[in-house]
Protein backbone atom coordinates (compact mmCIF):
# COMPACT_ATOMS: atom_id res chain seq x y z
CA UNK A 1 -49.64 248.45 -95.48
CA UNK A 2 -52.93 246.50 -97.13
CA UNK A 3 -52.40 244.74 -100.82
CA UNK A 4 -53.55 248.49 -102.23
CA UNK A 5 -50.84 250.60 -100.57
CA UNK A 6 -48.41 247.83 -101.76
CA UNK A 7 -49.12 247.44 -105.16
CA UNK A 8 -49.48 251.10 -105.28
CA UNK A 9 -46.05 251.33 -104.18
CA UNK A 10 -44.61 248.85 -106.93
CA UNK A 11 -46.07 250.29 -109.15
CA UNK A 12 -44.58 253.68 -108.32
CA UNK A 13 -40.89 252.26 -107.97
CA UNK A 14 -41.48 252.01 -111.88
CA UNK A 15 -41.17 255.70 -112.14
CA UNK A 16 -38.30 256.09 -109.63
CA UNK A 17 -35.84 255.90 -111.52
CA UNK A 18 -33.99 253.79 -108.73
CA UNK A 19 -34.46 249.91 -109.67
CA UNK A 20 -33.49 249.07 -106.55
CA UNK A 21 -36.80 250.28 -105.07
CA UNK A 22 -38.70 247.99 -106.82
CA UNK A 23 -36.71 244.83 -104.98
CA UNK A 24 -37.58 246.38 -102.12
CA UNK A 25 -41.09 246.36 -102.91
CA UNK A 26 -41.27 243.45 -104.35
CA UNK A 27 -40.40 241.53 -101.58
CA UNK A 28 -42.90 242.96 -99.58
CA UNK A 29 -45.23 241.59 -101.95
CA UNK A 30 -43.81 238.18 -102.16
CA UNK A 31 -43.57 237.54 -98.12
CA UNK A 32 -47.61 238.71 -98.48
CA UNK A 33 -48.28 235.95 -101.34
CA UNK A 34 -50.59 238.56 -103.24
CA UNK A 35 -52.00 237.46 -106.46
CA UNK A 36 -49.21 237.37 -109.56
CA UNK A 37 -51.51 239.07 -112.52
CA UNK A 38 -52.59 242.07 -109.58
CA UNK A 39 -48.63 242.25 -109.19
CA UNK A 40 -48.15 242.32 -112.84
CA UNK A 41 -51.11 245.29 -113.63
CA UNK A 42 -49.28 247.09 -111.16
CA UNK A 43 -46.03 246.92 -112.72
CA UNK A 44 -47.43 247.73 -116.47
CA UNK A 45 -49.55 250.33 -114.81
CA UNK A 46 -45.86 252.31 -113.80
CA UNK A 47 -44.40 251.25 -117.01
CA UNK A 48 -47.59 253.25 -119.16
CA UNK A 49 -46.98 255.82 -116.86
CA UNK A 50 -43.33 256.43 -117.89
CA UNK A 51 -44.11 256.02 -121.35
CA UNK A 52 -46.57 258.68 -120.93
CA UNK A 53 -44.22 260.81 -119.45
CA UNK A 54 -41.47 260.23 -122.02
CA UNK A 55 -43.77 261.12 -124.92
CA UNK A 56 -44.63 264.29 -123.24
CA UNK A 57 -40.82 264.84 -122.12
CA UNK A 58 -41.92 264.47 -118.75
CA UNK A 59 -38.77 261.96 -118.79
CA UNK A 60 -35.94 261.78 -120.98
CA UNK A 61 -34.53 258.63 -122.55
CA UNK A 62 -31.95 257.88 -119.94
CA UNK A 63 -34.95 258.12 -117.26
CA UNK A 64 -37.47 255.73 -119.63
CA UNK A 65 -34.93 252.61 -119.89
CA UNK A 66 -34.04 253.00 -115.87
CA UNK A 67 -38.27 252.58 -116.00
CA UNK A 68 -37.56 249.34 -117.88
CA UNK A 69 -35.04 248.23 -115.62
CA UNK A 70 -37.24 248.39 -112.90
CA UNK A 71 -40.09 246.73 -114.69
CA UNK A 72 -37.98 243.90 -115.88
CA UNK A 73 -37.32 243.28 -112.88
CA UNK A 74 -40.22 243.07 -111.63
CA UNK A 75 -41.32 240.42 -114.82
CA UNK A 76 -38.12 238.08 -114.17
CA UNK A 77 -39.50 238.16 -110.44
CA UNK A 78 -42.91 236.80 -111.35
CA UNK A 79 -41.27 234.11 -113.40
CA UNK A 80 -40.91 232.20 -110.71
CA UNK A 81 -43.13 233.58 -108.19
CA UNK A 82 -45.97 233.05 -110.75
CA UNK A 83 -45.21 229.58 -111.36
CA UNK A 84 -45.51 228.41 -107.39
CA UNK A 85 -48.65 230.93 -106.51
CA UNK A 86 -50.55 231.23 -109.69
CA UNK A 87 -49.99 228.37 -112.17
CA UNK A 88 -52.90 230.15 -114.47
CA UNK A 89 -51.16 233.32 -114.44
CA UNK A 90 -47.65 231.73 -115.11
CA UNK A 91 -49.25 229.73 -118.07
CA UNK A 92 -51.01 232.78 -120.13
CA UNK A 93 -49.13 232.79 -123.78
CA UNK A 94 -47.61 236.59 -124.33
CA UNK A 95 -47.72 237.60 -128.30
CA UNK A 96 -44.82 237.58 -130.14
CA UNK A 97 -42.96 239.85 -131.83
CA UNK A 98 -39.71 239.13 -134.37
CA UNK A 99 -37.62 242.77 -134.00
CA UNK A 100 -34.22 243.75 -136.05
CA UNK A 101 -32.76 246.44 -138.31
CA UNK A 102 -32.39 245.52 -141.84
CA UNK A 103 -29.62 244.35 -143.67
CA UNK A 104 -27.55 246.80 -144.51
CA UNK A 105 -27.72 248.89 -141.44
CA UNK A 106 -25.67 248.59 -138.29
CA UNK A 107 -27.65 250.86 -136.30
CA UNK A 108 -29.58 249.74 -133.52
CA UNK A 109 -29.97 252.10 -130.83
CA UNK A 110 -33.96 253.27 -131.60
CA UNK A 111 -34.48 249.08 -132.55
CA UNK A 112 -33.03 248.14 -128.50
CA UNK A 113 -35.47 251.26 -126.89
CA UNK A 114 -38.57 249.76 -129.36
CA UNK A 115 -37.93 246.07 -128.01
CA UNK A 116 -37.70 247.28 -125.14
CA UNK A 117 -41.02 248.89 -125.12
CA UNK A 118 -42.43 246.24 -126.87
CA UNK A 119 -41.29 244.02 -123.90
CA UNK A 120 -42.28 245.88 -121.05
CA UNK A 121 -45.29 246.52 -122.93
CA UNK A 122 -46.14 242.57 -122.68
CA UNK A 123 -45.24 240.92 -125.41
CA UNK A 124 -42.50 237.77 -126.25
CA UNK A 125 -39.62 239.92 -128.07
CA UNK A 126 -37.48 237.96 -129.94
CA UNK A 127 -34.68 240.59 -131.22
CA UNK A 128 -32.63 239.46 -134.08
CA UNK A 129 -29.96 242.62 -133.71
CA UNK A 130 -28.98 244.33 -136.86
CA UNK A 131 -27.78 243.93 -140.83
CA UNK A 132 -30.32 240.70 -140.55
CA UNK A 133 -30.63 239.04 -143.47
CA UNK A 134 -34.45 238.25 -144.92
CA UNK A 135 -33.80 234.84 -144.45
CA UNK A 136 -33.11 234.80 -141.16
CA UNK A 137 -36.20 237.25 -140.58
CA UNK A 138 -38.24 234.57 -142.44
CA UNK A 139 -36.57 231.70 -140.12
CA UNK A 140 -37.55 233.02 -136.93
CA UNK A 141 -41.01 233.83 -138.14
CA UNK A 142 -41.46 230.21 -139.20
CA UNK A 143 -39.67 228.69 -135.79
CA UNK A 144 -41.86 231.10 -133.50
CA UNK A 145 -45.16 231.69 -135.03
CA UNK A 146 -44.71 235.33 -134.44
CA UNK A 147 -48.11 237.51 -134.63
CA UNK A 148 -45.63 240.73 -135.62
CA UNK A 149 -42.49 241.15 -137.43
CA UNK A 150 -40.80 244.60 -136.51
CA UNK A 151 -38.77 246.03 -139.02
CA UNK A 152 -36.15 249.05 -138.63
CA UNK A 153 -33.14 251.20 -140.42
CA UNK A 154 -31.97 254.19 -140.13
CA UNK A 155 -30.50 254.53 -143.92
CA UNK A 156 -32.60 254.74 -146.85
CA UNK A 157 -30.37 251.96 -148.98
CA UNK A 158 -31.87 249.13 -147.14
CA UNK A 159 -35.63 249.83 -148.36
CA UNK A 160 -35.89 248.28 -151.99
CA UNK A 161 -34.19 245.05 -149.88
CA UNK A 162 -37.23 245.32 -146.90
CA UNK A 163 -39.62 245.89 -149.51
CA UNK A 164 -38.80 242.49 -151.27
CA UNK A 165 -38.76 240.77 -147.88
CA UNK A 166 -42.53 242.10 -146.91
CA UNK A 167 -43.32 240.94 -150.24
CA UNK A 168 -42.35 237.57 -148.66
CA UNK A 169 -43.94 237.58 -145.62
CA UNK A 170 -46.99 238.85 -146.73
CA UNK A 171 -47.16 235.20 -149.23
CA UNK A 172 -45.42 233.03 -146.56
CA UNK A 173 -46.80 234.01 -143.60
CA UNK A 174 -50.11 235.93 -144.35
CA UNK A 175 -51.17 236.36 -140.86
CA UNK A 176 -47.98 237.84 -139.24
CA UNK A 177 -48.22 241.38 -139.18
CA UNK A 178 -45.53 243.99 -139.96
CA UNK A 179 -44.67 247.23 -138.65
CA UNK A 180 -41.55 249.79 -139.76
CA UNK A 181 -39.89 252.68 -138.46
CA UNK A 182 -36.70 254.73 -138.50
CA UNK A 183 -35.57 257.34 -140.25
CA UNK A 184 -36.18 257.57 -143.75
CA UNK A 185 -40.10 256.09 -143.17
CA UNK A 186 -43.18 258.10 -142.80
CA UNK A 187 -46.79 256.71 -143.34
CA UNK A 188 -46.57 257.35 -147.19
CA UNK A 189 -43.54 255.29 -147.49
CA UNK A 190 -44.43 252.45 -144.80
CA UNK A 191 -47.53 252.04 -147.14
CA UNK A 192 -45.38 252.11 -150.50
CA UNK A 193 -43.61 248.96 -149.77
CA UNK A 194 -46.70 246.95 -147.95
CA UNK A 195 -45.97 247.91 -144.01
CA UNK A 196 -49.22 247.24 -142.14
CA UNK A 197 -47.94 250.05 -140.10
CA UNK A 198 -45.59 252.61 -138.74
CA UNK A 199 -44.84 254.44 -135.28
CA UNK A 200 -42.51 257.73 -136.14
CA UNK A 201 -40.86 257.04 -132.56
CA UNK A 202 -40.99 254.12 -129.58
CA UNK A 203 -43.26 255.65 -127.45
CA UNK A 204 -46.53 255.09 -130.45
CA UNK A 205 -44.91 251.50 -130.79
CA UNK A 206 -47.65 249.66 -128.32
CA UNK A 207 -50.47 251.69 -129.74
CA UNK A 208 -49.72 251.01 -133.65
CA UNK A 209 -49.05 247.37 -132.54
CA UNK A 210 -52.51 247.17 -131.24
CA UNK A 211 -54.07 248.72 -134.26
CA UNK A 212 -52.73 246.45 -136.84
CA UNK A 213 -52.92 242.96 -134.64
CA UNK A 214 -56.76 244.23 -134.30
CA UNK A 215 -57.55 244.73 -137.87
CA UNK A 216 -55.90 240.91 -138.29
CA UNK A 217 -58.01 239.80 -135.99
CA UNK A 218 -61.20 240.96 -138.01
C-alpha cells in the first residue's frame, strides 16, 4: 500500500475498537519512515471521528476510551519515532491543561473521560485526581504555566470553595483560562462564580476549550 492507504488505515484502527490494530499499523508506517506530523493528523483524524460518533451515540463510552487506547498508542509511538525522523515535529510545545475535581468530591469518573479527551485531543494534561485542594491547583498552575485550568464535581457543596479559588486564579494567574463541568453546573452557574466556560459533557470539552483559549488570545 502507498503512504495514503496507510495512513488511511491508522487512522481507521482508531475506530476499531481493537488497539491492537493500530500496532499493526503502525509498524507498517515506521518500517516506511513516513513523516511523524502526517502520522499524527491521521491518528487525531480517527480520534475526532470517535468523538463524533460518541456524541451522536454512534459509540458508547466503553467503545470511546478503547478509541483512546488506540490513539495513545499511537502518541507514545511517535515519542520516539518523532524524535529520530522529525526533530521539528518532536519539538512542537502541546498546550497545557491543569485537570481535577474539587475538594470535597471524590468522584472522578467524567474528570478521567474529559482528560482523556483533552489528551487525545492534543494537549499536555496534567491531572491532579480528586478532593484537590486550591493550593495545590494554584501550585501546578505556577510550576507549569498552564494556558487552562479544568475544574470538576459532581456535588454542589464544593462550589462556594471553587468559586473562591477562580477568584484566585483569575488575580494570580490572569491569563490561564478556566473551564467547569459536572453535575450541578450549567452556563448560568459556570458564569456566577467567574468560569470562562463550561461543556455539559466530554465530548463539547475540545470545542469550549478552543473558544475560551481564542478569546484570550484577542
Amino acid at each position: 500500500m502507498n503512504m495514503t492507504d496507510i495512513l488511511a488505515d491508522l487512522e481507521q484502527t482508531v475506530l476499531s475498537k481493537n488497539p491492537e490494530e493500530t500496532d499493526r499499523v503502525l509498524q507498517a508506517v515506521k518500517n516506511e519512515k513516513y513523516p511523524a506530523d502526517e502520522i499524527l493528523n491521521a491518528l487525531s483524524a480517527g480520534i475526532e471521528k470517535a468523538r463524533q460518533m460518541l456524541k451522536q451515540d454512534n459509540f458508547s463510552i466503553p467503545d470511546f476510551l478503547l478509541a483512546i487506547d488506540a490513539y495513545r498508542m499511537g502518541v507514545d509511538f511517535l515519542k520516539d519515532y518523532a524524535s529520530s525522523s522529525d526533530p521539528k515535529t518532536a519539538k512542537k510545545e502541546k498546550l497545557q491543561i491543569v485537570i481535577g475535581v474539587a475538594e470535597g468530591d471524590v468522584h472522578d469518573l467524567g474528570k478521567n473521560i474529559v482528560a482523556a479527551v483533552l489528551e487525545a485531543s492534543g494537549y499536555r494534561v496534567h491531572d491532579m485526581g480528586r478532593n484537590i485542594s486550591n493550593e495545590a491547583f494554584l501550585g501546578k498552575i505556577e510550576e507549569t504555566e498552564s494556558e487552562v485550568l479544568a475544574l470538576s464535581t459532581m456535588m454542589s457543596t464544593p462550589i462556594d470553595n471553587m468559586a473562591e479559588l477562580i477568584r484566585m486564579v483569575k488575580k494570580m494567574y490572569p491569563k490561564t483560562a478556566i473551564i467547569v463541568g459536572g453535575a450541578p453546573f450549567d452556563d448560568v452557574l459556570a458564569r456566577q462564580i467567574g468560569a470562562d466556560g463550561y461543556a455539559e459533557n466530554a465530548t463539547l470539552v475540545p470545542e469550549e476549550t478552543k473558544r475560551i483559549l481564542s478569546g484570550f488570545s484577542n
